[in-house]
PDB file of N, CA and C in Angstrom:
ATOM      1  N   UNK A   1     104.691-141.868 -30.177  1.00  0.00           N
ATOM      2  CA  UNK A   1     105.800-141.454 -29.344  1.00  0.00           C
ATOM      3  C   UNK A   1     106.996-141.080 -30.209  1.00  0.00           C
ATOM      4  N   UNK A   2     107.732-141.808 -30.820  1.00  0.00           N
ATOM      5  CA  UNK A   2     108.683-141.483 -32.031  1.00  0.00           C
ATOM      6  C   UNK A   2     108.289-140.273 -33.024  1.00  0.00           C
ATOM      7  N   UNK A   3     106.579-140.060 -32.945  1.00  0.00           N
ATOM      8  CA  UNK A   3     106.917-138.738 -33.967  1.00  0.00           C
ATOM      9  C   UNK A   3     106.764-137.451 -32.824  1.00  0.00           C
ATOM     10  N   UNK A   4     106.231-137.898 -31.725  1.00  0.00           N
ATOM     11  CA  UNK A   4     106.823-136.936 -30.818  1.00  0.00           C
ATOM     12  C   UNK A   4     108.313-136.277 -30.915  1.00  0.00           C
ATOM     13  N   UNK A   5     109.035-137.288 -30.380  1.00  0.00           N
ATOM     14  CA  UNK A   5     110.669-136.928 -30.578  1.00  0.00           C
ATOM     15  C   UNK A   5     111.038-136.364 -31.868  1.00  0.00           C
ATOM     16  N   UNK A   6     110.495-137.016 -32.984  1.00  0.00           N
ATOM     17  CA  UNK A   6     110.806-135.983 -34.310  1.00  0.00           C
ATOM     18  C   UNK A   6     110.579-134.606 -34.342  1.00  0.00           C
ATOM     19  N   UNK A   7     109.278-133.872 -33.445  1.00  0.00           N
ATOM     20  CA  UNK A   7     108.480-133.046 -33.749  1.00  0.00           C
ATOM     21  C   UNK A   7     109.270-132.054 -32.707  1.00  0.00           C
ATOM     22  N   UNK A   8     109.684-132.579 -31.169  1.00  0.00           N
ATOM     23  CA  UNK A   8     110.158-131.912 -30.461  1.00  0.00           C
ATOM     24  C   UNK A   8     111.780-132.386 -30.021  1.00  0.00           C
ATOM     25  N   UNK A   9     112.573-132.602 -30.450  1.00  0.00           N
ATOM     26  CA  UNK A   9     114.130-132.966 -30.277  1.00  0.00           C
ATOM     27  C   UNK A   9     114.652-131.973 -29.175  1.00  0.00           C
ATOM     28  N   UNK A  10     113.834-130.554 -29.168  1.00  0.00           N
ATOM     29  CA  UNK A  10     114.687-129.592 -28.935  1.00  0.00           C
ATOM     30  C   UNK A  10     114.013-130.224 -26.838  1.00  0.00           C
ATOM     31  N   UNK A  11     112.999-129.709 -26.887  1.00  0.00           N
ATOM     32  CA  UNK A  11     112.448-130.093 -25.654  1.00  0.00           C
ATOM     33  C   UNK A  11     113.125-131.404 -25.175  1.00  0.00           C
ATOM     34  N   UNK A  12     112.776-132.241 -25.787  1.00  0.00           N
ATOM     35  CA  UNK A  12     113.422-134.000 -25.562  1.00  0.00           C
ATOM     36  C   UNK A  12     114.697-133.898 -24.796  1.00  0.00           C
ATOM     37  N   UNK A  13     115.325-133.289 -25.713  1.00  0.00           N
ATOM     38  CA  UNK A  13     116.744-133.362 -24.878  1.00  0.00           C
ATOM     39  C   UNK A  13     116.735-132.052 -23.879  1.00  0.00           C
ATOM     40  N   UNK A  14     116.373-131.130 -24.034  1.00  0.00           N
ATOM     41  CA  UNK A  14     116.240-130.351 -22.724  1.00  0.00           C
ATOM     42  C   UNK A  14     115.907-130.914 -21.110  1.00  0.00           C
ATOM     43  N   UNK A  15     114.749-131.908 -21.600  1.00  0.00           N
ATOM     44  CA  UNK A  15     114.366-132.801 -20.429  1.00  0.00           C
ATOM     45  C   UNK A  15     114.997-133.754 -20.087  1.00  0.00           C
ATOM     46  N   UNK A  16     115.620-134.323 -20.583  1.00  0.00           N
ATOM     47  CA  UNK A  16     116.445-135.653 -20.208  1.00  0.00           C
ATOM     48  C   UNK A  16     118.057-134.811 -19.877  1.00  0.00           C
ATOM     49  N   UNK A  17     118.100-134.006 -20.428  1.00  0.00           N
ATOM     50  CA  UNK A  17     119.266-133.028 -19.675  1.00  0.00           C
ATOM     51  C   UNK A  17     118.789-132.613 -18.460  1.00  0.00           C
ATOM     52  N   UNK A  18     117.598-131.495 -18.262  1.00  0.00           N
ATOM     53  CA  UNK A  18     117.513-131.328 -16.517  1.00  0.00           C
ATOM     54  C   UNK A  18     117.120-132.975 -15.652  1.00  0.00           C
ATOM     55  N   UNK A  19     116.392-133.992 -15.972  1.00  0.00           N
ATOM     56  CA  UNK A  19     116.726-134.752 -15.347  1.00  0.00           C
ATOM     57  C   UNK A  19     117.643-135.758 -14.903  1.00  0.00           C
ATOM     58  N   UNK A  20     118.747-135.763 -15.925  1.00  0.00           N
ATOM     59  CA  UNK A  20     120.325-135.968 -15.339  1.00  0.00           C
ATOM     60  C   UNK A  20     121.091-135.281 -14.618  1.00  0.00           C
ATOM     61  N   UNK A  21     120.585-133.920 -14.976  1.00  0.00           N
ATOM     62  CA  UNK A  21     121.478-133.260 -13.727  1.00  0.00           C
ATOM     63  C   UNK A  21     121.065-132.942 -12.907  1.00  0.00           C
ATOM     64  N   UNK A  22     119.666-133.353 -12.222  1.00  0.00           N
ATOM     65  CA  UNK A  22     119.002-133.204 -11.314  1.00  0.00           C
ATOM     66  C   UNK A  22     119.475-134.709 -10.399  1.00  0.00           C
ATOM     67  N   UNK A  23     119.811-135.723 -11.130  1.00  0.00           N
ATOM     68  CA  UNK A  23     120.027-136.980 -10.522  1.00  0.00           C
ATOM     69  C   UNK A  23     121.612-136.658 -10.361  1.00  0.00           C
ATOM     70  N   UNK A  24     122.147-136.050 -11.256  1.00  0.00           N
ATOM     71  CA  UNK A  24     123.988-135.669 -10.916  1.00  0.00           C
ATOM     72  C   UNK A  24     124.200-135.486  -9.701  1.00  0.00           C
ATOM     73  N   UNK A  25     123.303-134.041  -9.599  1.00  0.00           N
ATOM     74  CA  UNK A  25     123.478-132.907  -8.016  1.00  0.00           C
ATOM     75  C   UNK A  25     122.760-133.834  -6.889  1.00  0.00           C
ATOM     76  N   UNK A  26     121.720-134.792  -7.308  1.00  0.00           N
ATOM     77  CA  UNK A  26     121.185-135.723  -5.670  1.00  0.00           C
ATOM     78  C   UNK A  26     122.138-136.597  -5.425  1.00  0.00           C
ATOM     79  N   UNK A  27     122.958-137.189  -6.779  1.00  0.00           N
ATOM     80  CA  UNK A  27     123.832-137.815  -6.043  1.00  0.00           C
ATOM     81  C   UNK A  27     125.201-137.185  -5.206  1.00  0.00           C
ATOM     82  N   UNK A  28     125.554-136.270  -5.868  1.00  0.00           N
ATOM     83  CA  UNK A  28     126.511-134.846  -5.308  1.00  0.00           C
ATOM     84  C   UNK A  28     126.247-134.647  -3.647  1.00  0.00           C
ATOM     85  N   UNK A  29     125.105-133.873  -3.568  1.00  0.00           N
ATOM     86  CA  UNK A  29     124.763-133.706  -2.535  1.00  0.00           C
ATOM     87  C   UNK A  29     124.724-135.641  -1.276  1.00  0.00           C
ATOM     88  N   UNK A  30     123.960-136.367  -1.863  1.00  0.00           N
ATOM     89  CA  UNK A  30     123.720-137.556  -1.095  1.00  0.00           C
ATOM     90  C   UNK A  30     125.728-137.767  -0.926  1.00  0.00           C
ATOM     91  N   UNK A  31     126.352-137.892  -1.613  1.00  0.00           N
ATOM     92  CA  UNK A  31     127.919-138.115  -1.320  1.00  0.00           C
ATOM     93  C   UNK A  31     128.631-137.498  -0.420  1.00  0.00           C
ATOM     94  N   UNK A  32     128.700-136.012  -0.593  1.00  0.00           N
ATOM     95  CA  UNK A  32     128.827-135.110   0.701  1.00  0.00           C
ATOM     96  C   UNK A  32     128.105-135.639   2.161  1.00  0.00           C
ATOM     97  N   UNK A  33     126.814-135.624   2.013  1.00  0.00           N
ATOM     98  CA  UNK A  33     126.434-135.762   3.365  1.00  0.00           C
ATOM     99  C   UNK A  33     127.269-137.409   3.820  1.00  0.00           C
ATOM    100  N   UNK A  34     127.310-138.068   2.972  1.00  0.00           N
ATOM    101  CA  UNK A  34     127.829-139.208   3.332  1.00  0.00           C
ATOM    102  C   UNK A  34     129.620-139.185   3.863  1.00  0.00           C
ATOM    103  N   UNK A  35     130.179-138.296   3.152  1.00  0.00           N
ATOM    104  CA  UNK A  35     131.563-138.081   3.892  1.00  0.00           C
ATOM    105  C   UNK A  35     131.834-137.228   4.585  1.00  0.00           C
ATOM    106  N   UNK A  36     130.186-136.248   4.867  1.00  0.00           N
ATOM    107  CA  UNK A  36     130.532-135.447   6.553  1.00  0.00           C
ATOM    108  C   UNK A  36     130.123-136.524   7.625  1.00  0.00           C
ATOM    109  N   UNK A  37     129.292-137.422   7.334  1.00  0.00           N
ATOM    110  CA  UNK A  37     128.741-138.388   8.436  1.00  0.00           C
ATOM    111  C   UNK A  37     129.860-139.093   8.864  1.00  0.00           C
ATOM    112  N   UNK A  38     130.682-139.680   7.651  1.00  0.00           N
ATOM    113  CA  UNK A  38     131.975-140.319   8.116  1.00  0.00           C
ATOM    114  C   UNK A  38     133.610-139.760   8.596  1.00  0.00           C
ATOM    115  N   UNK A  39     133.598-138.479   8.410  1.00  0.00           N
ATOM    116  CA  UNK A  39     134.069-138.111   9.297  1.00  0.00           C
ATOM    117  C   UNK A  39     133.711-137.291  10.271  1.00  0.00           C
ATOM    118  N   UNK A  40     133.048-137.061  11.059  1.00  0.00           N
ATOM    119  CA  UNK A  40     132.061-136.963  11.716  1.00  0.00           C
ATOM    120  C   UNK A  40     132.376-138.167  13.075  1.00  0.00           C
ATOM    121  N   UNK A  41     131.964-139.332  12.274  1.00  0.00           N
ATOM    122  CA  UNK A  41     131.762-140.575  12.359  1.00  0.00           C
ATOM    123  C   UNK A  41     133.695-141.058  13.553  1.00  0.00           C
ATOM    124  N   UNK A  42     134.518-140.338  12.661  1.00  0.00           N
ATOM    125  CA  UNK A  42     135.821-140.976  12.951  1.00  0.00           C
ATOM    126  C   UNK A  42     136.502-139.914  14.083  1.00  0.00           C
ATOM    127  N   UNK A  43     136.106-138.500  14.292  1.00  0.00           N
ATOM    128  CA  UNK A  43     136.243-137.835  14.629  1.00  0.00           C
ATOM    129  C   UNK A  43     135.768-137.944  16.130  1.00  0.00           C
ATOM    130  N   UNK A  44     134.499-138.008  16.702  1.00  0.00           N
ATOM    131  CA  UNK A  44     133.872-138.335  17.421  1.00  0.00           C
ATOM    132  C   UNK A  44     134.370-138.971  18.520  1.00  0.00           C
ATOM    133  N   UNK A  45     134.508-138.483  19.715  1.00  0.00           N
ATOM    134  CA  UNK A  45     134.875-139.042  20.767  1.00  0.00           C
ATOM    135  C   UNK A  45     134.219-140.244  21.458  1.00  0.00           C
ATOM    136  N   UNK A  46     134.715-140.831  21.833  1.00  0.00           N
ATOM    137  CA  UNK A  46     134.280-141.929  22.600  1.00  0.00           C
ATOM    138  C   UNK A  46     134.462-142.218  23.974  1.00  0.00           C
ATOM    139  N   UNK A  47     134.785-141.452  24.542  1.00  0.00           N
ATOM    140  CA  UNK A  47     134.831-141.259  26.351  1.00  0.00           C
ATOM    141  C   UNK A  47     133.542-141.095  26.151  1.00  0.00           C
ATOM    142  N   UNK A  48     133.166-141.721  27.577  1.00  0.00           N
ATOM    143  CA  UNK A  48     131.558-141.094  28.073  1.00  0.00           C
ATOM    144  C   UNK A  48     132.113-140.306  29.086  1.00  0.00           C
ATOM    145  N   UNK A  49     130.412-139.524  29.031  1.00  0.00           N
ATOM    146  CA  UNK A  49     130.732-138.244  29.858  1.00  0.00           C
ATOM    147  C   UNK A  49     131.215-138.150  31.178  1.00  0.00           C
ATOM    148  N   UNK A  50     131.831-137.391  31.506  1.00  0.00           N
ATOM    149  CA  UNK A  50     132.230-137.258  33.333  1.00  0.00           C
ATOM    150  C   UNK A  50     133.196-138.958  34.078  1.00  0.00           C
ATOM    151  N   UNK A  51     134.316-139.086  32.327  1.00  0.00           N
ATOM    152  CA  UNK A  51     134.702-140.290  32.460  1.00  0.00           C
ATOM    153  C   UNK A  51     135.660-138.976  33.142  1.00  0.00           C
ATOM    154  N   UNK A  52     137.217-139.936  33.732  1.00  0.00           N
ATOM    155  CA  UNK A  52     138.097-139.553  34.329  1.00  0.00           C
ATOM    156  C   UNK A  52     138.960-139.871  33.378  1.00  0.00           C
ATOM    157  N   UNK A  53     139.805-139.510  32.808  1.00  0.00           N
ATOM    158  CA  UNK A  53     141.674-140.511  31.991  1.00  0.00           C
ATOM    159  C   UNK A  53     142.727-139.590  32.663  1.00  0.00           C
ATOM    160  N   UNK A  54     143.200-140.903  33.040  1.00  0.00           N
ATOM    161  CA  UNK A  54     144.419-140.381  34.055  1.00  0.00           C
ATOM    162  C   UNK A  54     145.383-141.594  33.339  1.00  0.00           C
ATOM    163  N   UNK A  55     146.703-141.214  33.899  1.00  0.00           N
ATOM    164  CA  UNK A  55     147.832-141.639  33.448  1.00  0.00           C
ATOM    165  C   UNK A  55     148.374-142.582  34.385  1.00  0.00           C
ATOM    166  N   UNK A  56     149.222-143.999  34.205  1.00  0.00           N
ATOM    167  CA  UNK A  56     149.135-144.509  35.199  1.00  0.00           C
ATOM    168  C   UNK A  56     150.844-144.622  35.546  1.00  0.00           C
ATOM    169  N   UNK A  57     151.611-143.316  36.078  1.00  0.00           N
ATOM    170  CA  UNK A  57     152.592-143.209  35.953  1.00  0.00           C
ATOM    171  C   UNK A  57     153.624-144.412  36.671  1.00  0.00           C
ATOM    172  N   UNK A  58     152.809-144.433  37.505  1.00  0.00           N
ATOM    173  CA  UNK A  58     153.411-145.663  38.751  1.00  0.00           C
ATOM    174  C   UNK A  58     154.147-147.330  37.945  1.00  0.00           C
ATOM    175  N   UNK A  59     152.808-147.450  36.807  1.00  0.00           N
ATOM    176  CA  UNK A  59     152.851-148.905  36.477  1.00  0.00           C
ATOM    177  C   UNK A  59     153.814-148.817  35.275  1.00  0.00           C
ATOM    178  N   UNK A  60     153.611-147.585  35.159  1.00  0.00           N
ATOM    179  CA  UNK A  60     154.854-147.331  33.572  1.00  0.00           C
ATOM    180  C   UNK A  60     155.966-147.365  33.742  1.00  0.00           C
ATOM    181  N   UNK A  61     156.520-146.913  35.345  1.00  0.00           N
ATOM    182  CA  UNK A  61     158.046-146.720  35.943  1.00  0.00           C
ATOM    183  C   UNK A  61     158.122-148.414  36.416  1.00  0.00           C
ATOM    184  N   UNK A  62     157.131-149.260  36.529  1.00  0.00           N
ATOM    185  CA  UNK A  62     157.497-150.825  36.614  1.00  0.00           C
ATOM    186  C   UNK A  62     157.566-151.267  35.683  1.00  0.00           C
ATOM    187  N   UNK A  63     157.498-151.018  34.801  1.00  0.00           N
ATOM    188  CA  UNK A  63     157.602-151.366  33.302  1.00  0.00           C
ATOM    189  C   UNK A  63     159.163-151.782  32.506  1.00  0.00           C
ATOM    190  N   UNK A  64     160.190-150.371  33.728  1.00  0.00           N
ATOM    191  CA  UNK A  64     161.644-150.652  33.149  1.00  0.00           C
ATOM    192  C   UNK A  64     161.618-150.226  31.765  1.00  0.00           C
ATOM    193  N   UNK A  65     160.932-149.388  31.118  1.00  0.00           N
ATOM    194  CA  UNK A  65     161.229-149.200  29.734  1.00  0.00           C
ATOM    195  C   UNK A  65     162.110-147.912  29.767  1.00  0.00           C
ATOM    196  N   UNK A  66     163.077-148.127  28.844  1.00  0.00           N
ATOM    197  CA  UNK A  66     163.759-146.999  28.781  1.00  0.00           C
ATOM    198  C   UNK A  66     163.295-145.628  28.127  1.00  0.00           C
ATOM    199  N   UNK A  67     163.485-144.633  28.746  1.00  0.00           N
ATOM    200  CA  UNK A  67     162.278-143.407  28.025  1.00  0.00           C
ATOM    201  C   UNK A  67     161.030-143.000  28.343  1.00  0.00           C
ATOM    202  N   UNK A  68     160.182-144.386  28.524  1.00  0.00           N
ATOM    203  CA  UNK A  68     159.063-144.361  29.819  1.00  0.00           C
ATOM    204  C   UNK A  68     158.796-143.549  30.828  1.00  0.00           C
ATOM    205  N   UNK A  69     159.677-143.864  31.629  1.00  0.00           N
ATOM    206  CA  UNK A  69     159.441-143.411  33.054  1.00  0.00           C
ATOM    207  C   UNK A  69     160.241-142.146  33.251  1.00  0.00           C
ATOM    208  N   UNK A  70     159.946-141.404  34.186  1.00  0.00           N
ATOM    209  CA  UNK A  70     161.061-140.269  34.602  1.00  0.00           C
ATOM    210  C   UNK A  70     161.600-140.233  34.383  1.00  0.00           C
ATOM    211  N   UNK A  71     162.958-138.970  33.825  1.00  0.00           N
ATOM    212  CA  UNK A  71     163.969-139.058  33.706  1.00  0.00           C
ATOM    213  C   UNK A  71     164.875-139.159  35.084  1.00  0.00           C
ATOM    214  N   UNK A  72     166.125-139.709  35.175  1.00  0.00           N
ATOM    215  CA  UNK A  72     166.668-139.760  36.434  1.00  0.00           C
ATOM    216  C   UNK A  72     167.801-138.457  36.639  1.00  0.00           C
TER     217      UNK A  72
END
């Protein structure tokens, strides 16, 4: 094995070069997909479907907060 590497240095490191940067770019790529999933992830609504959100103007004007409720 060692007089391998003597005999071929040039190959040797050619190969251990494309397979680092073959492990560079999987991890590259695996990272991306991982921070479209998470935002994605954060983005994502959370109503279910054919929910209703309504405002509950009534309980906000009992509230007495100033700014809150209607202006007068």
């Amino acid at each position: 094995m060692k007089a391998f590497f003597r005999r071929y240095p040039e190959i040797t490191l050619a190969v251990f070069a494309i397979v680092f940067l073959a492990i560079i770019v999987a991890y590259f790529i695996w990272g991306i997909g991982d921070v479209v999933a998470g935002v994605n992830r954060a983005v994502q609504a959370n109503v279910p479907v054919g929910a209703n959100t309504s405002f509950n103007l009534e309980g906000a004007e009992a509230l007495h907060l100033p700014g809150l409720a209607k202006p007068q």
